[in-house]
C-alpha atoms as a PDB file:
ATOM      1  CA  UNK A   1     -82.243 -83.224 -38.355  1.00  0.00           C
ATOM      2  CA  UNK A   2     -80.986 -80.855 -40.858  1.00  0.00           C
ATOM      3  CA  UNK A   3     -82.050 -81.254 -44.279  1.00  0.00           C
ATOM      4  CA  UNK A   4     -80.047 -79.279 -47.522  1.00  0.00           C
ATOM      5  CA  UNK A   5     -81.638 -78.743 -50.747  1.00  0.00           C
ATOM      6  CA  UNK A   6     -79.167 -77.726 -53.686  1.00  0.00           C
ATOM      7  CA  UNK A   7     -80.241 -75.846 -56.887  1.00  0.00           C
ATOM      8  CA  UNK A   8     -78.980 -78.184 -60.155  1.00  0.00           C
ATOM      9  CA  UNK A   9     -75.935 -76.341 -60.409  1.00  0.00           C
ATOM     10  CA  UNK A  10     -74.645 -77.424 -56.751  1.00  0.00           C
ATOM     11  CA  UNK A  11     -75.589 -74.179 -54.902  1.00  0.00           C
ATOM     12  CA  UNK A  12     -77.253 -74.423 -52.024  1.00  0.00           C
ATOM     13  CA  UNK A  13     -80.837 -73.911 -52.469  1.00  0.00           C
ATOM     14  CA  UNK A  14     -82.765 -74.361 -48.658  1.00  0.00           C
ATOM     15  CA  UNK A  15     -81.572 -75.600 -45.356  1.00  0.00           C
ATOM     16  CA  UNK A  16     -83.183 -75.113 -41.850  1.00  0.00           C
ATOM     17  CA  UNK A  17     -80.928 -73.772 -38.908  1.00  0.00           C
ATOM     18  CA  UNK A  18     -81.233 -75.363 -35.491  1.00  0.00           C
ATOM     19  CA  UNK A  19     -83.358 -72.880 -34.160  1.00  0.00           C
ATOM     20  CA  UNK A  20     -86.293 -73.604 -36.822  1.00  0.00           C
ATOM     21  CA  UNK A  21     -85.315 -70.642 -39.113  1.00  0.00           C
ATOM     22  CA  UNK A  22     -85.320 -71.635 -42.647  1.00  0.00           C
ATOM     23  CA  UNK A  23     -82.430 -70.248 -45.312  1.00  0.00           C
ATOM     24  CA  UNK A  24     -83.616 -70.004 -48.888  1.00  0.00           C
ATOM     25  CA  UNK A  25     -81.963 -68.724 -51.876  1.00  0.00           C
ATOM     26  CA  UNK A  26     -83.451 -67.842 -55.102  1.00  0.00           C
ATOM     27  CA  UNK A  27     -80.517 -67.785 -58.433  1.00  0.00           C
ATOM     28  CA  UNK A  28     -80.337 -65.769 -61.458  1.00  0.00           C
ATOM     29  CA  UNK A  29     -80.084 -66.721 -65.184  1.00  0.00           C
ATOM     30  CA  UNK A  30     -76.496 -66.978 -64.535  1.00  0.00           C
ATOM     31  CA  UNK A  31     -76.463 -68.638 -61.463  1.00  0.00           C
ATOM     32  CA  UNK A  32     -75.648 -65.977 -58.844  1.00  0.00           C
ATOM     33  CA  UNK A  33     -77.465 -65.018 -55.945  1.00  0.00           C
ATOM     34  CA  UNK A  34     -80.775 -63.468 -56.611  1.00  0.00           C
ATOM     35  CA  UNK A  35     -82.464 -63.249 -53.553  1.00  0.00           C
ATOM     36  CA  UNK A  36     -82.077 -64.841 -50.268  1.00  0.00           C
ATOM     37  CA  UNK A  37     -84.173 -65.334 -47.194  1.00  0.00           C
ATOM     38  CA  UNK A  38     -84.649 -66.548 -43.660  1.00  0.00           C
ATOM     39  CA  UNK A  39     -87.840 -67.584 -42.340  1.00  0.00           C
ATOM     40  CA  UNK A  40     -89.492 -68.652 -39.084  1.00  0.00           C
ATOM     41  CA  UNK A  41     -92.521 -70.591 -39.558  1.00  0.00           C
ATOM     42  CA  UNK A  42     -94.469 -67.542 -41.108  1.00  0.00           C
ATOM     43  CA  UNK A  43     -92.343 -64.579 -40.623  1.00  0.00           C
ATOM     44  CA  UNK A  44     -89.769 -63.521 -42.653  1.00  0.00           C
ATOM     45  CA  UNK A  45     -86.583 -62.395 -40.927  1.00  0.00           C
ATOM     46  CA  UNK A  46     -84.152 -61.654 -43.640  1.00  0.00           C
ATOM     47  CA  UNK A  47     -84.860 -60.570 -47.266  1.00  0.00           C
ATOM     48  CA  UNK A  48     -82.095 -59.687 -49.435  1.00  0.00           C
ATOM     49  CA  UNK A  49     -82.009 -59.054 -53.412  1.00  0.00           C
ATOM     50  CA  UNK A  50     -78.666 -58.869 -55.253  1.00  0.00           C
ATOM     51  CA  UNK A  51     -77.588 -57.032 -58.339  1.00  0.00           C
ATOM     52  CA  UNK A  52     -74.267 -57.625 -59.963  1.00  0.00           C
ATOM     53  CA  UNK A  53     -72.622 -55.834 -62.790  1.00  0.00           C
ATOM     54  CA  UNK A  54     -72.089 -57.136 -66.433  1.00  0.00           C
ATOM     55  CA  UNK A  55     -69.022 -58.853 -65.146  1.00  0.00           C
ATOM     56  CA  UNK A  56     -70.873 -60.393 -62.596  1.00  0.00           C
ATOM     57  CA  UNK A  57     -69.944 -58.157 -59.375  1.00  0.00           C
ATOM     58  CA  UNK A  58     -72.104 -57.245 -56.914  1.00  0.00           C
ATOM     59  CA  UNK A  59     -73.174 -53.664 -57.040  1.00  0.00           C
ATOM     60  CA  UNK A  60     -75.963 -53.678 -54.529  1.00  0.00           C
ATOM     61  CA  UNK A  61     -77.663 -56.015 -51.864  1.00  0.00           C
ATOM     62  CA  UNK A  62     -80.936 -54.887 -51.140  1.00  0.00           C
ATOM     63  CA  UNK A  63     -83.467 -55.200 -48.065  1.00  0.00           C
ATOM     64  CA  UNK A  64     -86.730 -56.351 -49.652  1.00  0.00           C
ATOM     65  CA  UNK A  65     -88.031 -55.755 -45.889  1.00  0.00           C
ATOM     66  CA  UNK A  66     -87.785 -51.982 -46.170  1.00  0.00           C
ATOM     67  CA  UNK A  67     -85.223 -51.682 -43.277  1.00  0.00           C
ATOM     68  CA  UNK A  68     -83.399 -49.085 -44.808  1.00  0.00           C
ATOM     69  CA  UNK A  69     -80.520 -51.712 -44.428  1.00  0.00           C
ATOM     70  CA  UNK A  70     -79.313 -51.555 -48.733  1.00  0.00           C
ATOM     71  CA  UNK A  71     -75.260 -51.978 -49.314  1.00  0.00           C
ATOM     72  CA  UNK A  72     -74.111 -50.339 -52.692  1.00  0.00           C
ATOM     73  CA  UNK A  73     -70.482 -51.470 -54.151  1.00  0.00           C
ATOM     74  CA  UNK A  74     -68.452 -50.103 -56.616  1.00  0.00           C
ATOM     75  CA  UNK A  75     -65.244 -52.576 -57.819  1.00  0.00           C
ATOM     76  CA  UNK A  76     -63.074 -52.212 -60.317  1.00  0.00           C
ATOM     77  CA  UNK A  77     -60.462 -55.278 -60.335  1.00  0.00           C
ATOM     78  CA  UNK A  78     -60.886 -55.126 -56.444  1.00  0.00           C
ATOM     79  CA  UNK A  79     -63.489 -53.853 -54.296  1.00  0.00           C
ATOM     80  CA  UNK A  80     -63.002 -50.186 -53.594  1.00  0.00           C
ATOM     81  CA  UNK A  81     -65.739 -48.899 -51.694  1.00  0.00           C
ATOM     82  CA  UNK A  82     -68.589 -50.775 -49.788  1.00  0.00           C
ATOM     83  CA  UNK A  83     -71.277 -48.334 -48.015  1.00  0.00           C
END
């Protein structure tokens, strides 16, 4: 049984995968990704932090695990470079 927890807004807030690993995502003031993680019972698999712009754009996705697996983005009215 899958169950799906939404933040007020309508974004998804927690759901469990099949394979017992549990998604959970943490918003911002203005409702955008803050942080999201995966779980299995203890252990966390995934940790990511975002950071957005004035405008809103993500600038950076960061691994709160220390994985040295961080994504920096620079946009202007598209995306221009992703590293």
């Amino acid at each position: 049984m899958v169950v799906a927890l939404d933040h007020s807004g309508g974004q998804l807030k927690q759901f469990s995968y099949g394979n017992g690993i549990t998604f959970s995502q943490l918003l911002n003031t203005r409702g955008l990704p803050d942080r999201r993680s995966d779980k299995y019972g203890s252990s966390i698999t995934l940790d990511y932090q975002y950071d957005y712009d004035q405008n809103g754009n993500l600038v950076a996705l960061s691994d709160a695990l220390g994985r040295d697996l961080d994504e920096s983005m620079q946009q202007d009215a598209q995306l221009k470079r992703a590293a």
